[in-house]
C-alpha atoms as a PDB file:
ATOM      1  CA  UNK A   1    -119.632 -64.321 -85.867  1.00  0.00           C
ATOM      2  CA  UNK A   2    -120.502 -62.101 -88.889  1.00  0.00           C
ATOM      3  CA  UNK A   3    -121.436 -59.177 -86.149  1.00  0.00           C
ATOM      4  CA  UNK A   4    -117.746 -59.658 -84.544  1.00  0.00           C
ATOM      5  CA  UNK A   5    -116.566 -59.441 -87.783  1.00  0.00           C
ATOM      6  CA  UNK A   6    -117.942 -55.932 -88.872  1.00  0.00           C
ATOM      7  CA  UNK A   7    -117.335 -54.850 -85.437  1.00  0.00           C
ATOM      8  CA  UNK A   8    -113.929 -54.982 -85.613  1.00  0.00           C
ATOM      9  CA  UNK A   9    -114.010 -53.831 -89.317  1.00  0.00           C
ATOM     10  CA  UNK A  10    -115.642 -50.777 -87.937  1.00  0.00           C
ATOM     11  CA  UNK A  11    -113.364 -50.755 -85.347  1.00  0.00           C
ATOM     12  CA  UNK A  12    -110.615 -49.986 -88.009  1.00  0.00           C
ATOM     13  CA  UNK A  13    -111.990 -47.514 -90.412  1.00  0.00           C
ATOM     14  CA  UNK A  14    -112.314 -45.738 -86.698  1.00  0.00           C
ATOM     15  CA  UNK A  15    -108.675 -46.219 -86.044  1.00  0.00           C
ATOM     16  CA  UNK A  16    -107.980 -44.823 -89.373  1.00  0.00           C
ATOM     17  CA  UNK A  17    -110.016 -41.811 -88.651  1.00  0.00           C
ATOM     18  CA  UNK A  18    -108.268 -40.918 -85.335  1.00  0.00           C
ATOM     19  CA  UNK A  19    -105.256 -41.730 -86.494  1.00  0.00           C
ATOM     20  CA  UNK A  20    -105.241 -38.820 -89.654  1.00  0.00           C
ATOM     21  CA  UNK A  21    -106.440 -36.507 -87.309  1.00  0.00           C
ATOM     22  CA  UNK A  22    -103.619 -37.293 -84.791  1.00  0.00           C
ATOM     23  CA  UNK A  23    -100.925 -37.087 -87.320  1.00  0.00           C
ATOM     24  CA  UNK A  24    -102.134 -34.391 -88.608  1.00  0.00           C
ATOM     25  CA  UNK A  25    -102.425 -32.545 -84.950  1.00  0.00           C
ATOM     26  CA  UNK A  26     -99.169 -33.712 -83.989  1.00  0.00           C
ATOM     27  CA  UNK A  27     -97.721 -32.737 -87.257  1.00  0.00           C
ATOM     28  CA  UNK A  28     -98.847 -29.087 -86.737  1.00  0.00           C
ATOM     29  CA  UNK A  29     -97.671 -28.661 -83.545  1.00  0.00           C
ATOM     30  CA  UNK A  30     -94.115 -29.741 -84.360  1.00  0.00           C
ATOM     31  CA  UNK A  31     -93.935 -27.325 -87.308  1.00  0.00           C
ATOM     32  CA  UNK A  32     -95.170 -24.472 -84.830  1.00  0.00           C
ATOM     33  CA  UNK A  33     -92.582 -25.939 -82.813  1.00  0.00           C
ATOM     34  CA  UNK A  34     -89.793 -26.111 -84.577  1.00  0.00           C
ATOM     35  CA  UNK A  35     -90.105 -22.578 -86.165  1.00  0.00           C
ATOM     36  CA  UNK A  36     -91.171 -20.986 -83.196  1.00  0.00           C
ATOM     37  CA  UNK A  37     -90.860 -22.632 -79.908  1.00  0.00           C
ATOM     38  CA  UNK A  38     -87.441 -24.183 -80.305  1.00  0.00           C
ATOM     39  CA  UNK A  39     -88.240 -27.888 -80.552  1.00  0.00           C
ATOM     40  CA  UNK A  40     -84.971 -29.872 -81.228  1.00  0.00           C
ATOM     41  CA  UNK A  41     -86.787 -32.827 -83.844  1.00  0.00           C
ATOM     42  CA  UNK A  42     -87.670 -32.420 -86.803  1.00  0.00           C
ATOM     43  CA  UNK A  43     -91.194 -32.513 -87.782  1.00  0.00           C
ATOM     44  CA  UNK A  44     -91.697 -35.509 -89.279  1.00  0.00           C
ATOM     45  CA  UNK A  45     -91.340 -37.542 -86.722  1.00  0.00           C
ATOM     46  CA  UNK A  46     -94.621 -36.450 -85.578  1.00  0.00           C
ATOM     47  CA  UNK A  47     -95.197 -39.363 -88.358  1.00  0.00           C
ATOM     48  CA  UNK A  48     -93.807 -42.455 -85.799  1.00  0.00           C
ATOM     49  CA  UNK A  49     -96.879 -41.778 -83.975  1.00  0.00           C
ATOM     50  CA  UNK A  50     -98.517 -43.560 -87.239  1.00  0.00           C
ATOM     51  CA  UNK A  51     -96.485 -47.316 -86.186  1.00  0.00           C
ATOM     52  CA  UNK A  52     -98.965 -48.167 -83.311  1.00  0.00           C
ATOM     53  CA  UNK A  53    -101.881 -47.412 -85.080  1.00  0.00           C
ATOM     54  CA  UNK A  54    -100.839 -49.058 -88.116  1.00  0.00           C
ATOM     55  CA  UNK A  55    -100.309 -52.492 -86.391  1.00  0.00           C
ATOM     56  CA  UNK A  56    -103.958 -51.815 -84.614  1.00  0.00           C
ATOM     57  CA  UNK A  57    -105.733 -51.552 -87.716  1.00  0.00           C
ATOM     58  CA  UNK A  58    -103.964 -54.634 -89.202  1.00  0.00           C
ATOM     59  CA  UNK A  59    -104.787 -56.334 -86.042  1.00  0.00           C
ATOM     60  CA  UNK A  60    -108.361 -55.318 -86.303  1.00  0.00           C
ATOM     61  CA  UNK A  61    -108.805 -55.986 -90.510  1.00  0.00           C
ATOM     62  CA  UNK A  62    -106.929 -59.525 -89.449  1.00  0.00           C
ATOM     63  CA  UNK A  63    -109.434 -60.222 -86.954  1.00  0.00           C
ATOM     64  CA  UNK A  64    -112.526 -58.867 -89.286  1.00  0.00           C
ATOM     65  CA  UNK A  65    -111.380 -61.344 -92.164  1.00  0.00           C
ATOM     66  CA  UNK A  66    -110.930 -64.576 -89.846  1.00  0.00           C
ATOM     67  CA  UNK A  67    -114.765 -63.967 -88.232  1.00  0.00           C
ATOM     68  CA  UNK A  68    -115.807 -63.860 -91.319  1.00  0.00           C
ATOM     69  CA  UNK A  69    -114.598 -66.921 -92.811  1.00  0.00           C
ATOM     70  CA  UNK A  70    -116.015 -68.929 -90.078  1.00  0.00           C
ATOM     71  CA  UNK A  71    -119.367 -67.888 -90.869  1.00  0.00           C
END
């Protein structure tokens, strides 16, 4: 059970990875957006994208913690 458990803690940091650099991505793009290609929405909510991944990596840290305690 410990190697579940570090799986899925890996499995996180991961999520937290991908997740800056899609924010961030997404983030540019609606600035160049708004100034320039006539996007209606404001940037930020380029930052909603950040919800999903959010409950994954709680999902994942959740799931890292409770394999470990049955150890």
């Amino acid at each position: 059970m410990k190697n579940l458990s570090n799986v899925f803690l890996i499995l996180a940091v991961f999520l937290a990875c991908a997740m800056c650099f899609v924010v961030g991505y997404d983030y540019a793009d609606m600035l160049w957006g708004v100034r320039y290609g006539g996007y209606s929405a404001p940037a930020w909510t380029a930052f909603l994208i950040v919800i999903p991944y959010a409950l994954a990596i709680a999902v994942c840290l959740i799931l890292s913690r409770a394999f470990r305690k049955r150890v």
